[in-house]
N, C-alpha and C. Protein backbone atom coordinates (compact mmCIF):
# COMPACT_ATOMS: atom_id res chain seq x y z
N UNK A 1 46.57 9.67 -113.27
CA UNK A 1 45.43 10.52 -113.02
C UNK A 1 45.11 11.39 -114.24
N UNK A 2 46.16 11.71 -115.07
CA UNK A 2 45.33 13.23 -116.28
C UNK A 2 46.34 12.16 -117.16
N UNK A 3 46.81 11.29 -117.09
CA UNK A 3 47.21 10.36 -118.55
C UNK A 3 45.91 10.57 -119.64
N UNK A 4 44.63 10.98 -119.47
CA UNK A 4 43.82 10.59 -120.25
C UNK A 4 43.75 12.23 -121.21
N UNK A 5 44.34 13.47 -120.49
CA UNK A 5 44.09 13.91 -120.76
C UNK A 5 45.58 14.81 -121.68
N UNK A 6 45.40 15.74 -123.02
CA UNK A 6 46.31 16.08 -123.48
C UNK A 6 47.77 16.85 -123.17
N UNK A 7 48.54 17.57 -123.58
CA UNK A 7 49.50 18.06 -122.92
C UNK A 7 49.13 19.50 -122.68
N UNK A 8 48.09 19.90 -123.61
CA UNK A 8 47.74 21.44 -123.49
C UNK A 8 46.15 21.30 -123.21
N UNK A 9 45.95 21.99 -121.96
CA UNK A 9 44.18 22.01 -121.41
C UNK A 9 43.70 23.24 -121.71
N UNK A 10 42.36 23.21 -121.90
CA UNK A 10 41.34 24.47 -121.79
C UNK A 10 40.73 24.50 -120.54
N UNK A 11 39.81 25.25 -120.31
CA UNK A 11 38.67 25.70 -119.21
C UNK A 11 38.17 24.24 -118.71
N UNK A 12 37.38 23.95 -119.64
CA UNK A 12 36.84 22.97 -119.51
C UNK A 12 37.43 21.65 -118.60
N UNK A 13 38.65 21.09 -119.11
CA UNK A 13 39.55 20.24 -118.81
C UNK A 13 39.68 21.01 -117.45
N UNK A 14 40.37 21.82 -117.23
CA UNK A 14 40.78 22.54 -115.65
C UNK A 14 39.70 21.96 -114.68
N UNK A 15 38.54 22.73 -115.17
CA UNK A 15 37.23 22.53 -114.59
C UNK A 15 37.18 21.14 -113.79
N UNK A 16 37.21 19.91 -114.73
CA UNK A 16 36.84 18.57 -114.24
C UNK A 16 37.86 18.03 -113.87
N UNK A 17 39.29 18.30 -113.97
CA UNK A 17 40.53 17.63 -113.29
C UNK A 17 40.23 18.59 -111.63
N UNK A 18 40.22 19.67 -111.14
CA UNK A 18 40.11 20.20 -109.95
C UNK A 18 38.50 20.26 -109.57
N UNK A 19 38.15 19.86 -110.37
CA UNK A 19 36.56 20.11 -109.67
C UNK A 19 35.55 20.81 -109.34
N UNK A 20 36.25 21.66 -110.04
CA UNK A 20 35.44 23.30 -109.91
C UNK A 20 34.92 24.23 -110.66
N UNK A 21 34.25 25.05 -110.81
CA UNK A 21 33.53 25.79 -111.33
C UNK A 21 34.49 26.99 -112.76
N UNK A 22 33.76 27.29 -113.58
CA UNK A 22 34.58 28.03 -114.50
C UNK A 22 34.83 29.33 -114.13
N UNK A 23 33.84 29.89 -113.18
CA UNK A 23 34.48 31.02 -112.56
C UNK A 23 35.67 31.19 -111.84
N UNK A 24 35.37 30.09 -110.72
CA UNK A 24 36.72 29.51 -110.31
C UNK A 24 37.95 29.19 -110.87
N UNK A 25 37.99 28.62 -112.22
CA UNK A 25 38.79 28.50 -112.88
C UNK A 25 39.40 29.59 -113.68
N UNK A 26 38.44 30.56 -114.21
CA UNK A 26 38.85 31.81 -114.59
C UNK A 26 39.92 32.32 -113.41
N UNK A 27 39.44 32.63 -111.90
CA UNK A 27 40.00 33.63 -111.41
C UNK A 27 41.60 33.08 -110.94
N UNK A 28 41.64 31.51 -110.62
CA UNK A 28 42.71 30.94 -110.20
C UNK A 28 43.98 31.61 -111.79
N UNK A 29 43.22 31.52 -112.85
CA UNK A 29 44.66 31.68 -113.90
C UNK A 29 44.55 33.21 -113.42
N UNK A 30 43.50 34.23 -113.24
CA UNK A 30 43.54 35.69 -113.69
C UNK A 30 44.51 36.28 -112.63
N UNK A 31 44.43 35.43 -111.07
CA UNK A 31 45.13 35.66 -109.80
C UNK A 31 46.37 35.08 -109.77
N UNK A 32 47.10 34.32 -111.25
CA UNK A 32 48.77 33.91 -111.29
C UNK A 32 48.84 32.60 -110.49
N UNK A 33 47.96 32.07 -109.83
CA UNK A 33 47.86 30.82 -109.50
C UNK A 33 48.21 29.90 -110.15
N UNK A 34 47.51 29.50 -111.80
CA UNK A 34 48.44 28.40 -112.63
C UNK A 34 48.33 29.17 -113.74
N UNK A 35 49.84 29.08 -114.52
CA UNK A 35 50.26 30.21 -115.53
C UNK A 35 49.51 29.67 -117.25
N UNK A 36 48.96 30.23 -117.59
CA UNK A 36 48.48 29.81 -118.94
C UNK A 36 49.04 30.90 -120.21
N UNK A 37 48.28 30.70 -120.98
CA UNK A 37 48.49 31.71 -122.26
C UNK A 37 47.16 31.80 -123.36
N UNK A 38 46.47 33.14 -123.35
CA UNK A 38 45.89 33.22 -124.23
C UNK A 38 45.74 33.17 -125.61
N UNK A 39 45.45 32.62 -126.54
CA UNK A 39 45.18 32.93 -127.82
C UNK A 39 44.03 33.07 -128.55
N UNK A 40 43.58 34.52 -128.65
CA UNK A 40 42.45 35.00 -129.21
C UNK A 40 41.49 35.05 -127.86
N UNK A 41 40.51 34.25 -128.34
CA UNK A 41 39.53 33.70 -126.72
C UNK A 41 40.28 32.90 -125.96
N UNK A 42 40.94 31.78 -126.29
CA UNK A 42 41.18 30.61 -125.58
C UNK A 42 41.77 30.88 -124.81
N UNK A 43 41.93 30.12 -123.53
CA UNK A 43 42.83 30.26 -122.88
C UNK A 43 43.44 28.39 -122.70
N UNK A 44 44.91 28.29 -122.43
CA UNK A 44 45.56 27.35 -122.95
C UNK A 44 46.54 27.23 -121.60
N UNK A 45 46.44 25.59 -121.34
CA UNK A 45 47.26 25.54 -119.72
C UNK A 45 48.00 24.25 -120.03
N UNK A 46 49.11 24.40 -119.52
CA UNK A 46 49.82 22.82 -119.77
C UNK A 46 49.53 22.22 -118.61
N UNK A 47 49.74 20.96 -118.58
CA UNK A 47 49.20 19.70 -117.84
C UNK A 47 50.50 19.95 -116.39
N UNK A 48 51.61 20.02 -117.11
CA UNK A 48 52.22 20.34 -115.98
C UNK A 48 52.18 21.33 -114.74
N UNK A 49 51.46 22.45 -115.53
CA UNK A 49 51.03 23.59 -114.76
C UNK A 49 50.11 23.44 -113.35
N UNK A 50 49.00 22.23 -114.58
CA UNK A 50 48.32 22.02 -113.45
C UNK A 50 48.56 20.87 -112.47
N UNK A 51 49.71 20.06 -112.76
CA UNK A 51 50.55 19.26 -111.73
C UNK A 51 51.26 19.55 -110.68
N UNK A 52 51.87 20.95 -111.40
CA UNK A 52 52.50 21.50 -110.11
C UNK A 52 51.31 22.63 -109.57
N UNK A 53 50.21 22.94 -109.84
CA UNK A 53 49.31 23.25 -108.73
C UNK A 53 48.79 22.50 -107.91
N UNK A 54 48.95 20.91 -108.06
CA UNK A 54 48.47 20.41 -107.02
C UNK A 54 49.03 19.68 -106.38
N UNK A 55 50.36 19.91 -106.50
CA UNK A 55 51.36 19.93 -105.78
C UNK A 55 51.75 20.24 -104.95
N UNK A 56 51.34 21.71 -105.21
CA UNK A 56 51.96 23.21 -104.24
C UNK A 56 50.78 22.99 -103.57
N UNK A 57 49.59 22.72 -103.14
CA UNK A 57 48.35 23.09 -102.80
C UNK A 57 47.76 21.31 -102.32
């Protein structure tokens, strides 16, 4: 399913693997839901992170 996609995701990527909106996606990392890390603007999510969110969910 995310084989296509790298080991470290942005917004964007989040967005179209769950299906949802960037607001949405903002608030799920801002609410500790899936753990990321900022640098500068970016915000930066590993693939696993978002494996085991849809996991748990």
């Amino acid at each position: 399913m995310l084989e296509n996609y790298n080991e470290v995701l942005n917004i964007k990527d989040i967005c179209a693997i769950l299906r949802i909106g960037r607001k949405t996606a903002y608030h799920l990392l801002q609410d500790g839901e899936i753990p990321y890390r900022r640098i500068g603007r970016n915000y930066k999510i590993r693939k696993d992170a978002i494996i085991e969110y849809l996991n748990k969910n």
